[in-house]
C-alpha atoms as a PDB file:
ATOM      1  CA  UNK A   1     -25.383 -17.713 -38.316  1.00  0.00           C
ATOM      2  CA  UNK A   2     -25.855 -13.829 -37.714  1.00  0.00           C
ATOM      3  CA  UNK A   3     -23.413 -11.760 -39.268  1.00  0.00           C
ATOM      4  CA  UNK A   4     -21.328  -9.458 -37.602  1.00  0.00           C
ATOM      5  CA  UNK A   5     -18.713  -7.277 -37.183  1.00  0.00           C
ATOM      6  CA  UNK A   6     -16.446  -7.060 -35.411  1.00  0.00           C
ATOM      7  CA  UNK A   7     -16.525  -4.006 -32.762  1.00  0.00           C
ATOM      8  CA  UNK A   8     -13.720  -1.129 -31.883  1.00  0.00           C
ATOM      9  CA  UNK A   9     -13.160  -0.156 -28.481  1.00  0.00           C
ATOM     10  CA  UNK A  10     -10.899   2.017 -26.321  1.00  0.00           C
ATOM     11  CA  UNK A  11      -9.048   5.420 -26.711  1.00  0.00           C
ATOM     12  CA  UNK A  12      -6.332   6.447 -29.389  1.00  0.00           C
ATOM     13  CA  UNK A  13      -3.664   7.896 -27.480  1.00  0.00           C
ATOM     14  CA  UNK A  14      -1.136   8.561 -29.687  1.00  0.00           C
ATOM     15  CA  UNK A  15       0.609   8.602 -32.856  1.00  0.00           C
ATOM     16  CA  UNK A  16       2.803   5.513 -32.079  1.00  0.00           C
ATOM     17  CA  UNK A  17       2.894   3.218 -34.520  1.00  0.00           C
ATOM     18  CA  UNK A  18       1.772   0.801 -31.536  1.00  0.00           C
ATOM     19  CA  UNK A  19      -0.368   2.798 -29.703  1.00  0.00           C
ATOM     20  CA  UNK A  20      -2.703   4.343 -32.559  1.00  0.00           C
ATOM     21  CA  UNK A  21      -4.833   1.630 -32.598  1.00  0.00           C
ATOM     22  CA  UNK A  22      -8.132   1.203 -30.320  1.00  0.00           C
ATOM     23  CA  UNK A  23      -8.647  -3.033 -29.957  1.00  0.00           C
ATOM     24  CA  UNK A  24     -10.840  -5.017 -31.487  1.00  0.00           C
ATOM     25  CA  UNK A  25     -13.806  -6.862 -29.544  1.00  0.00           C
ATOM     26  CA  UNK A  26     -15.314  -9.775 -31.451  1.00  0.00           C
ATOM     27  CA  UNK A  27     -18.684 -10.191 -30.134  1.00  0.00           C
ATOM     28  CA  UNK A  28     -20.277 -14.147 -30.573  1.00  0.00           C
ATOM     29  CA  UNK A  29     -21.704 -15.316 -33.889  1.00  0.00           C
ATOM     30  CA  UNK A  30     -19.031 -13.048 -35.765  1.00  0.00           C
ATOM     31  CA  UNK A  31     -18.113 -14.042 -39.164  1.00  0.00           C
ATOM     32  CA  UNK A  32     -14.535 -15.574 -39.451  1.00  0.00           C
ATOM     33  CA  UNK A  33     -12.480 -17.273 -42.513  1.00  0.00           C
ATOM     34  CA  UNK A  34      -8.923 -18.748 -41.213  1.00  0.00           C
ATOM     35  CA  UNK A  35      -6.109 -19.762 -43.928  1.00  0.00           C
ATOM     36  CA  UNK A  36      -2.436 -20.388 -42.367  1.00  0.00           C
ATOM     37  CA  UNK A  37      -1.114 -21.992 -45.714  1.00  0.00           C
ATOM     38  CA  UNK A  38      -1.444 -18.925 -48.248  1.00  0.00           C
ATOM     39  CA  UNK A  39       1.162 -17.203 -48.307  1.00  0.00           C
ATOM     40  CA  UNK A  40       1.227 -16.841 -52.090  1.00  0.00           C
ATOM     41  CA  UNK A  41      -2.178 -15.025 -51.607  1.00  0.00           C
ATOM     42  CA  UNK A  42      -2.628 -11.261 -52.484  1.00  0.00           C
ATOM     43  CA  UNK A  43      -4.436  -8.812 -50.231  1.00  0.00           C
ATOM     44  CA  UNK A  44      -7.032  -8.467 -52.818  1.00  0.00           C
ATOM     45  CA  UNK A  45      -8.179 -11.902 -52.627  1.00  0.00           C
ATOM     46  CA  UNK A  46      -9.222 -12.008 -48.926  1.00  0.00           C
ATOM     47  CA  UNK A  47     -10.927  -8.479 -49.661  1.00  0.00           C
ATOM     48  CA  UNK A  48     -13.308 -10.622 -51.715  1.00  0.00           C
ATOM     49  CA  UNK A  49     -14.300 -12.558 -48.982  1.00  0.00           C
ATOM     50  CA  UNK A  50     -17.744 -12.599 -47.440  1.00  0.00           C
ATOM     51  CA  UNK A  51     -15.993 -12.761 -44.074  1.00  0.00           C
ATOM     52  CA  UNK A  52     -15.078  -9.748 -42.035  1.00  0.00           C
ATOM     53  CA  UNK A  53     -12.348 -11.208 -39.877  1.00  0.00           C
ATOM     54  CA  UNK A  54      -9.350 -13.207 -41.427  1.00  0.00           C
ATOM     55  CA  UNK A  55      -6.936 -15.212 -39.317  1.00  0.00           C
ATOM     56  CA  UNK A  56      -3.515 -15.424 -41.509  1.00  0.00           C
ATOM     57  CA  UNK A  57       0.103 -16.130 -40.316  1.00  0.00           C
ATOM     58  CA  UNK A  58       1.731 -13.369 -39.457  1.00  0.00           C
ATOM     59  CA  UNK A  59       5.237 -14.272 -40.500  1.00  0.00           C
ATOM     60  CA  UNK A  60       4.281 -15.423 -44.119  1.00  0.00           C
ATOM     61  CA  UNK A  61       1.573 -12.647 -44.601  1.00  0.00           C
ATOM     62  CA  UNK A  62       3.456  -9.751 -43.164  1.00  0.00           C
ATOM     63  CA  UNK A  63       4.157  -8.088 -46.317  1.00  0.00           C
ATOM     64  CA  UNK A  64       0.563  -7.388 -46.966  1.00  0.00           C
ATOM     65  CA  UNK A  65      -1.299  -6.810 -43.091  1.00  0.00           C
ATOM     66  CA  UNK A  66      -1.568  -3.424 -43.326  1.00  0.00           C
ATOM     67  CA  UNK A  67      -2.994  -2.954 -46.550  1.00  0.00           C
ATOM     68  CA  UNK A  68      -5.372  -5.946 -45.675  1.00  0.00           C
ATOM     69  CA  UNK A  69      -6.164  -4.480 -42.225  1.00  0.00           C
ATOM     70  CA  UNK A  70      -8.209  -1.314 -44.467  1.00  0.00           C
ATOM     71  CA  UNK A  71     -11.104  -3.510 -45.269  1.00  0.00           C
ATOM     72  CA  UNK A  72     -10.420  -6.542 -42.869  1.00  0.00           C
ATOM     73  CA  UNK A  73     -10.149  -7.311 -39.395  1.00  0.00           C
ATOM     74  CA  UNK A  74      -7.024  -9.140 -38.909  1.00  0.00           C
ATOM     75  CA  UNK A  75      -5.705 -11.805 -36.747  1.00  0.00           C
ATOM     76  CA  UNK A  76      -2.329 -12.263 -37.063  1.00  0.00           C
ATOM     77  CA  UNK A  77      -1.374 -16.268 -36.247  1.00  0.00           C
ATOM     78  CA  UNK A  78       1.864 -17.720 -34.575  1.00  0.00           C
ATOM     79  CA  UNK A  79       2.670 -20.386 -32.553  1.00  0.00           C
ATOM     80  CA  UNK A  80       3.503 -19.213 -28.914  1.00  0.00           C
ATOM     81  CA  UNK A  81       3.520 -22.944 -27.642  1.00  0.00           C
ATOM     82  CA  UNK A  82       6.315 -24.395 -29.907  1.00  0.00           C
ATOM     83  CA  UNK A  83       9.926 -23.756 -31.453  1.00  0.00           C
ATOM     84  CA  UNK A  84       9.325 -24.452 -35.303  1.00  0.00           C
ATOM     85  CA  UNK A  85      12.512 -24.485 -36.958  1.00  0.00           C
ATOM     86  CA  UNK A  86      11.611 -22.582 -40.510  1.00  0.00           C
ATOM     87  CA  UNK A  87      10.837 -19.303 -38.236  1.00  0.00           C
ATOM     88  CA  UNK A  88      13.133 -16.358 -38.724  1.00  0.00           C
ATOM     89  CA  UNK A  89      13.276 -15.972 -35.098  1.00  0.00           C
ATOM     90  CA  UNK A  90      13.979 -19.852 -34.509  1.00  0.00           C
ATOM     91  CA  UNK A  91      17.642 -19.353 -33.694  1.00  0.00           C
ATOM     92  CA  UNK A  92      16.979 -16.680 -30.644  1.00  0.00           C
ATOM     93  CA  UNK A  93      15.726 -20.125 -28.650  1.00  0.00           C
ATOM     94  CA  UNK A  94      17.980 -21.536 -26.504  1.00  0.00           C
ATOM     95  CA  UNK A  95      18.498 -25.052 -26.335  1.00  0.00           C
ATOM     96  CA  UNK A  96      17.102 -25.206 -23.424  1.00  0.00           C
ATOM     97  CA  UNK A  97      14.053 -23.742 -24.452  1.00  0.00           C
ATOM     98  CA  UNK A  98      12.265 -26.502 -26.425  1.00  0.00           C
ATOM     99  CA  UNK A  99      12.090 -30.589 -25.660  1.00  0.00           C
ATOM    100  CA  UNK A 100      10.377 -32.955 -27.479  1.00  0.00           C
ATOM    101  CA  UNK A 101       8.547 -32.532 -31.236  1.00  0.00           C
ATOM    102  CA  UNK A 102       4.998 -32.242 -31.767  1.00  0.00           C
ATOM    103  CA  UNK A 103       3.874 -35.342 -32.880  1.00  0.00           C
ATOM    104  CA  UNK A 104       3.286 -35.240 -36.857  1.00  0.00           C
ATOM    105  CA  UNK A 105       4.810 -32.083 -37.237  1.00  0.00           C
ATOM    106  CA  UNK A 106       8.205 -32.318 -38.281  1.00  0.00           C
ATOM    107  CA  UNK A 107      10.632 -30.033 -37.241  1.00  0.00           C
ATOM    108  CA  UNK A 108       8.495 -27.741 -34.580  1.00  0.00           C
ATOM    109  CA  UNK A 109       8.754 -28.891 -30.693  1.00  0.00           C
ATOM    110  CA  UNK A 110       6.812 -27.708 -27.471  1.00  0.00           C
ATOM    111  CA  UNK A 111       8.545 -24.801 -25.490  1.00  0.00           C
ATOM    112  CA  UNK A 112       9.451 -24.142 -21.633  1.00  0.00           C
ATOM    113  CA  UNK A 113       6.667 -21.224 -21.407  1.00  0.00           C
ATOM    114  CA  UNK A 114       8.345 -20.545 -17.567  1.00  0.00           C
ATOM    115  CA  UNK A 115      11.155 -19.945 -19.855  1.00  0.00           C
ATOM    116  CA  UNK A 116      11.978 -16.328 -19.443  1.00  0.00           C
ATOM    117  CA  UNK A 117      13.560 -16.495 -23.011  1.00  0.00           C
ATOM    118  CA  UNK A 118      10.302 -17.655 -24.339  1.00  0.00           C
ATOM    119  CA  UNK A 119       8.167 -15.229 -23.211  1.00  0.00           C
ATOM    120  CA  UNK A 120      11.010 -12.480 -24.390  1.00  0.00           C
ATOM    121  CA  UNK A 121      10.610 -13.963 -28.099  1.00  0.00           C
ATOM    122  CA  UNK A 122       6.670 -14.188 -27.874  1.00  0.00           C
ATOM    123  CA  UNK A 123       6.550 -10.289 -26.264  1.00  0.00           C
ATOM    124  CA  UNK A 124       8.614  -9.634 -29.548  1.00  0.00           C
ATOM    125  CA  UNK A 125       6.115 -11.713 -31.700  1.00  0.00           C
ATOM    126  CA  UNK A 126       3.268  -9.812 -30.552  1.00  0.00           C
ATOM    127  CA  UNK A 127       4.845  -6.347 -30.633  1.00  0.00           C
ATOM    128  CA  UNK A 128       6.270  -7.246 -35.012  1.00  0.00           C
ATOM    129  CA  UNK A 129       1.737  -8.185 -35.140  1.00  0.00           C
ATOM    130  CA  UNK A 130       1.047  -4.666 -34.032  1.00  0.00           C
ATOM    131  CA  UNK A 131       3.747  -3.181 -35.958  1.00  0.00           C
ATOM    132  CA  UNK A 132       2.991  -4.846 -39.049  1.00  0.00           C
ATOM    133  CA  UNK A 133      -1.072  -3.859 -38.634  1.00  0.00           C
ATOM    134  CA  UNK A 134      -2.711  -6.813 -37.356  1.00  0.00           C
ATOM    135  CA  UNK A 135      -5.775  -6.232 -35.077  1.00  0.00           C
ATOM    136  CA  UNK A 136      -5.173  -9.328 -32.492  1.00  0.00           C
ATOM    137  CA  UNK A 137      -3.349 -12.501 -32.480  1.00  0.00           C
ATOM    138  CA  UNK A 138      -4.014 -15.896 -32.372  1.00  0.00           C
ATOM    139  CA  UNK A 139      -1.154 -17.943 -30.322  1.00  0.00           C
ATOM    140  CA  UNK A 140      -1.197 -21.274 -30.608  1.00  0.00           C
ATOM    141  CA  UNK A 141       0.086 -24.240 -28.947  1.00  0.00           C
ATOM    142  CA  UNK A 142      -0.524 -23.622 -25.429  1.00  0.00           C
ATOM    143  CA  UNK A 143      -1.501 -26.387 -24.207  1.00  0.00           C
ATOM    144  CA  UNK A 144       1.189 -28.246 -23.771  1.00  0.00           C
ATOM    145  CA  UNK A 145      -0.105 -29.621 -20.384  1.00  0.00           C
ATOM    146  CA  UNK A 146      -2.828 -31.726 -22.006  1.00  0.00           C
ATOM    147  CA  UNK A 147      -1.032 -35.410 -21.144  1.00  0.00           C
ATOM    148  CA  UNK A 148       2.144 -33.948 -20.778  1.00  0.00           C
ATOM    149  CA  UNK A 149       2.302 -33.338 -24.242  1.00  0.00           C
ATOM    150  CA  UNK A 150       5.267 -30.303 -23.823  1.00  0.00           C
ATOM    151  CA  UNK A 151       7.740 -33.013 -21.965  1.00  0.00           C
ATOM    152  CA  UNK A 152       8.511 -30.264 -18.978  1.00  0.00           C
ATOM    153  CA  UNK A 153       6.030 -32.099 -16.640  1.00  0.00           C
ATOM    154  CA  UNK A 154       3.960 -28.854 -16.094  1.00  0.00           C
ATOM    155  CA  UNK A 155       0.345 -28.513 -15.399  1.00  0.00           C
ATOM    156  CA  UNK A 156      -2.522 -26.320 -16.418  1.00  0.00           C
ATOM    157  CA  UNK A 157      -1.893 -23.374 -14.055  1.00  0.00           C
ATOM    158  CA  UNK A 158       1.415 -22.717 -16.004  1.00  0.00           C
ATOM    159  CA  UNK A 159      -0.113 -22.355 -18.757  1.00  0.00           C
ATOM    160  CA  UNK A 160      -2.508 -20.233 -17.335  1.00  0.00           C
ATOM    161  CA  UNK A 161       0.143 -18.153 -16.029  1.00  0.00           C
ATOM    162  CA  UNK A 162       1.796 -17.760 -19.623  1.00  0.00           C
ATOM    163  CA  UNK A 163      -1.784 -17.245 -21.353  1.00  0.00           C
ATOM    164  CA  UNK A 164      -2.222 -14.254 -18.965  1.00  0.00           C
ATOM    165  CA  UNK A 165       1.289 -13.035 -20.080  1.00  0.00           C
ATOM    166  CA  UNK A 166       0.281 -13.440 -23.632  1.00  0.00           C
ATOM    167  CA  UNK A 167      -2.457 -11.289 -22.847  1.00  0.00           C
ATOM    168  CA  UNK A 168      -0.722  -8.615 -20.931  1.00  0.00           C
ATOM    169  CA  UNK A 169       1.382  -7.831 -23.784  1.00  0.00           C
ATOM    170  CA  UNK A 170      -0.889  -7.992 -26.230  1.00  0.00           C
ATOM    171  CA  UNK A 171      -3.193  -5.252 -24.381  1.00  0.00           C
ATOM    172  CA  UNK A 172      -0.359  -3.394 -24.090  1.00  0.00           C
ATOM    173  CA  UNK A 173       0.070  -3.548 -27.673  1.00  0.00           C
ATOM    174  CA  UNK A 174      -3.475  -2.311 -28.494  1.00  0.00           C
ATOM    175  CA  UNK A 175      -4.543  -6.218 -29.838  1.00  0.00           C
ATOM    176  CA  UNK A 176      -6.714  -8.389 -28.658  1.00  0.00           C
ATOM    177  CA  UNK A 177      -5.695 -11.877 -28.275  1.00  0.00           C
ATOM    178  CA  UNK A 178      -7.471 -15.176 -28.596  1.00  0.00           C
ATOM    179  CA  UNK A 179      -7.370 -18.587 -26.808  1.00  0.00           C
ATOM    180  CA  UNK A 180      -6.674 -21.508 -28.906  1.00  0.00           C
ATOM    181  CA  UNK A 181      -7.654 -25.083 -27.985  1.00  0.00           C
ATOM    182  CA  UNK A 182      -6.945 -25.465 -24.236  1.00  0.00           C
ATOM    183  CA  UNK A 183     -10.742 -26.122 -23.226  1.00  0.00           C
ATOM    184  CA  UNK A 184      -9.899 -26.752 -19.645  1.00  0.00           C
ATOM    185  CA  UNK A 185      -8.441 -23.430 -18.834  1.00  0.00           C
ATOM    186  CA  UNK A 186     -11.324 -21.492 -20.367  1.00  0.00           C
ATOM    187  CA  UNK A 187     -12.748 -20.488 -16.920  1.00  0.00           C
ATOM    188  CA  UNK A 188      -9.525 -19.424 -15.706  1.00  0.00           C
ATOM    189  CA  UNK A 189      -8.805 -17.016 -18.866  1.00  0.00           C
ATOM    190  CA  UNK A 190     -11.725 -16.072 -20.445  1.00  0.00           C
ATOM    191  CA  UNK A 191     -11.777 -12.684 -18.661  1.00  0.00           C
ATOM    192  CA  UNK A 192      -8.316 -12.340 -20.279  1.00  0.00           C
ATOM    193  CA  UNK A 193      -8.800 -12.772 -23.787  1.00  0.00           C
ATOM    194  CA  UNK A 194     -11.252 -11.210 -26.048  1.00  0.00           C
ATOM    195  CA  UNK A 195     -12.444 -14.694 -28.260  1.00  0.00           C
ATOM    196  CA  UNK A 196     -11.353 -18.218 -28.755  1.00  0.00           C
ATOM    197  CA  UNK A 197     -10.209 -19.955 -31.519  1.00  0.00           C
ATOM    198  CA  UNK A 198     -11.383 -24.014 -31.473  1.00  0.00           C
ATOM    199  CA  UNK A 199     -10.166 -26.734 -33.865  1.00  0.00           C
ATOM    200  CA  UNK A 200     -12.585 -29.750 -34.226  1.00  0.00           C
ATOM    201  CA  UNK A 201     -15.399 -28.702 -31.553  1.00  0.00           C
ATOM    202  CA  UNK A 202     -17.879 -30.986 -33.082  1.00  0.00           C
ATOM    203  CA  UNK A 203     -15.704 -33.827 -33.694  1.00  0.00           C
ATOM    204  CA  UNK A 204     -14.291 -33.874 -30.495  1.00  0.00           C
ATOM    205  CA  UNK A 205     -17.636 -33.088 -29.073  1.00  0.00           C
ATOM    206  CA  UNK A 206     -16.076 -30.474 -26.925  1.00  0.00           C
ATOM    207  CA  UNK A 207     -18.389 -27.349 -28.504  1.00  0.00           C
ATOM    208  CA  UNK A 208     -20.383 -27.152 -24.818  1.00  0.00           C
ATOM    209  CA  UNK A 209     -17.253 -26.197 -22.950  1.00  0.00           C
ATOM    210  CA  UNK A 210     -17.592 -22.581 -24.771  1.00  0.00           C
ATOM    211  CA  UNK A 211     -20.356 -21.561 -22.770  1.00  0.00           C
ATOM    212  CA  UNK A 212     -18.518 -18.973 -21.217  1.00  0.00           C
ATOM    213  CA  UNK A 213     -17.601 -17.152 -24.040  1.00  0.00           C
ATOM    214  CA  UNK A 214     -20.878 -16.963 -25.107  1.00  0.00           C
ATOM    215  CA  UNK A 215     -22.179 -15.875 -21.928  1.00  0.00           C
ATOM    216  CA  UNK A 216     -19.460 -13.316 -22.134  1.00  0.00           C
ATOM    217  CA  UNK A 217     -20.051 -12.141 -25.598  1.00  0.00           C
ATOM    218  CA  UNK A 218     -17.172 -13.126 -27.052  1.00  0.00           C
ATOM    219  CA  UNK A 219     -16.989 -15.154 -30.131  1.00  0.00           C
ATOM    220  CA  UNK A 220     -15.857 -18.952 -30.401  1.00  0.00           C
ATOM    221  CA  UNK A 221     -14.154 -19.136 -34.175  1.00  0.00           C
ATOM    222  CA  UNK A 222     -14.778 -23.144 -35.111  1.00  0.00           C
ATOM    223  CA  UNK A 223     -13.143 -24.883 -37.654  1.00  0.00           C
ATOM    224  CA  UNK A 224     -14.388 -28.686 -38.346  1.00  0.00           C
ATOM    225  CA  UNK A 225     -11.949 -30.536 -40.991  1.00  0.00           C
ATOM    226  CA  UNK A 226     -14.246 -32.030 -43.244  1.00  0.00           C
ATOM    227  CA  UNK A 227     -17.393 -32.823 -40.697  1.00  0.00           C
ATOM    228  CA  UNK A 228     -20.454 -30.532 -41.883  1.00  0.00           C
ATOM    229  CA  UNK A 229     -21.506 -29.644 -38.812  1.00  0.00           C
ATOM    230  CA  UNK A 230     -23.133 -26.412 -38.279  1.00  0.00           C
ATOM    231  CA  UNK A 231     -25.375 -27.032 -34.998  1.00  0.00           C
ATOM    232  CA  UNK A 232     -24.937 -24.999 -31.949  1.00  0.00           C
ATOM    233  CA  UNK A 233     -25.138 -26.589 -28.626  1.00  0.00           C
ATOM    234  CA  UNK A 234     -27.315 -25.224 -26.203  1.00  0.00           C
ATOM    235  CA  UNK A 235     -25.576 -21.885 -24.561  1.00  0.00           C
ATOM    236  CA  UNK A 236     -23.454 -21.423 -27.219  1.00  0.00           C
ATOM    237  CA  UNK A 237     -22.883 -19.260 -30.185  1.00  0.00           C
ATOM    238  CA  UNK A 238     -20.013 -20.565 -32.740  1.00  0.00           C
ATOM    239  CA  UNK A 239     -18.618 -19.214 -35.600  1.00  0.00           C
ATOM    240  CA  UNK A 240     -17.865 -22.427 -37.951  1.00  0.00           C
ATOM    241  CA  UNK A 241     -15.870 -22.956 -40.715  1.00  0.00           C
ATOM    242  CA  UNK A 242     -15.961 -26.189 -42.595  1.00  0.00           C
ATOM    243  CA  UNK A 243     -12.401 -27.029 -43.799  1.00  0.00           C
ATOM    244  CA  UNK A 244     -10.976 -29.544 -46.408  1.00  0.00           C
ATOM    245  CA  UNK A 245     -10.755 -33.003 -44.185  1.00  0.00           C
ATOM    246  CA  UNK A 246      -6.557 -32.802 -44.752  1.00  0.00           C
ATOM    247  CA  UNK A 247      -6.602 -30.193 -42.263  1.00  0.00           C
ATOM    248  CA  UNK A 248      -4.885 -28.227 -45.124  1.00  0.00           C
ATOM    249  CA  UNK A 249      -6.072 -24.594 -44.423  1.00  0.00           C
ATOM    250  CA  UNK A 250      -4.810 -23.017 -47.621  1.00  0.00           C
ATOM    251  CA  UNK A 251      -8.486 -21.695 -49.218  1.00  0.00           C
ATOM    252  CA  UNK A 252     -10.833 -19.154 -47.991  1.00  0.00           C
ATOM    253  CA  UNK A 253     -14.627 -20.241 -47.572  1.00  0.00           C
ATOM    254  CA  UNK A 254     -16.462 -22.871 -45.994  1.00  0.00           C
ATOM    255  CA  UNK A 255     -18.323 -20.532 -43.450  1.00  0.00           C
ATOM    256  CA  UNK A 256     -21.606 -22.184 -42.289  1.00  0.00           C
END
């Protein structure tokens, strides 16, 4: 896989804290490590990484962003699809505002994302990631319309609708923003978001569908839990990660 860098684009206007940024492109084949469980890891250990771009929760990792954001490029992870009840921010939901739990993960549950609440807490989200230094974010979660999974009966244009919200705010914000899962709204989005973020391509032998990112330039981060499988499908450019088969993502490496 080639490696690149990610690319900075757009005029600094100010000296806002929010504004002082340019965003971030990340142009196919770029070099990506992801590790949501670490938050007992120092900044200096993912400067050691091979990997230009980092994708870290924002929450847990906040502390050290900015510091990291000097020698990294990086994207700041929450989940804009579901209420999970450890957040600091979990109590500014409404009752209303979540249904049922995602299956296997206890204590988080899938959102209303018409809710007008919602989308208050996730503009609030995004603007604490460009505050605290992180060059896009990676919401995830949103796609709560694949078999009804959310409980609210809604279907894929929703969640188009809040995707394009997501993405408002983040531009707004100076980040770029990625899509995460949701294969069957890539055509409708991918002029909104600036890469994609895939768990289990290979496995789920759903790697094809990212044609359009390719096409567009815009790089398809891949992470495959435990399946060594570094192949490219034809049209496509990924960025692949091979993760421990737990789905534990709490150790840097494993790029292909």
């Amino acid at each position: 896989m080639r490696y690149i860098t990610p690319i900075l684009f757009g005029t600094l206007a100010s000296a806002n804290a929010l504004t002082t940024r340019a965003t971030t492109a990340f142009p196919a084949g770029t070099v990506f490590d992801i590790v949501l469980q670490g938050s007992d890891i120092v900044a200096s250990t993912y400067e050691k990484s091979s990997s230009p771009v980092i994708d870290i929760d924002l929450e847990d990792n906040e502390d050290i962003i900015a510091d990291l954001a000097k020698s990294k490029t990086v994207i700041c992870y929450f989940s804009a699809g579901s209420r999970e009840d450890w957040r600091s921010d979990a109590g500014d939901f409404a009752a209303a505002d979540y249904g049922q739990g995602l299956e296997g993960w206890e204590g988080e549950n899938w959102l209303d994302v018409k809710s007008e609440n919602v989308k208050s807490i996730m503009k609030a989200r995004i603007e604490r990631a460009a505050k605290a230094g992180c060059h896009a974010v990676d919401p995830d979660n949103v796609d709560g319309y694949n078999g009804n999974q959310a409980g609210f009966g809604y279907d894929a244009s929703a969640y188009v609708t809040y995707i394009k919200y997501l993405a408002s705010v983040a531009a707004t914000n100076n980040l770029s923003i990625g899509l995460k899962n949701a294969i069957e709204v890539i055509d409708d989005v991918v002029d909104s978001v600036q890469f994609a973020v895939n768990e289990q391509c290979h496995a789920f032998k759903e790697c094809s569908s990212y044609e359009p990112f390719t096409t567009a330039n815009k790089a398809v981060f891949n992470i495959e839990y435990g399946l060594d499988d570094c192949s490219d499908p034809t049209g496509v450019n990924l960025s692949t990660v091979v993760k421990s088969a737990d789905e534990t993502l709490d150790a840097l490496g494993g790029q292909c």
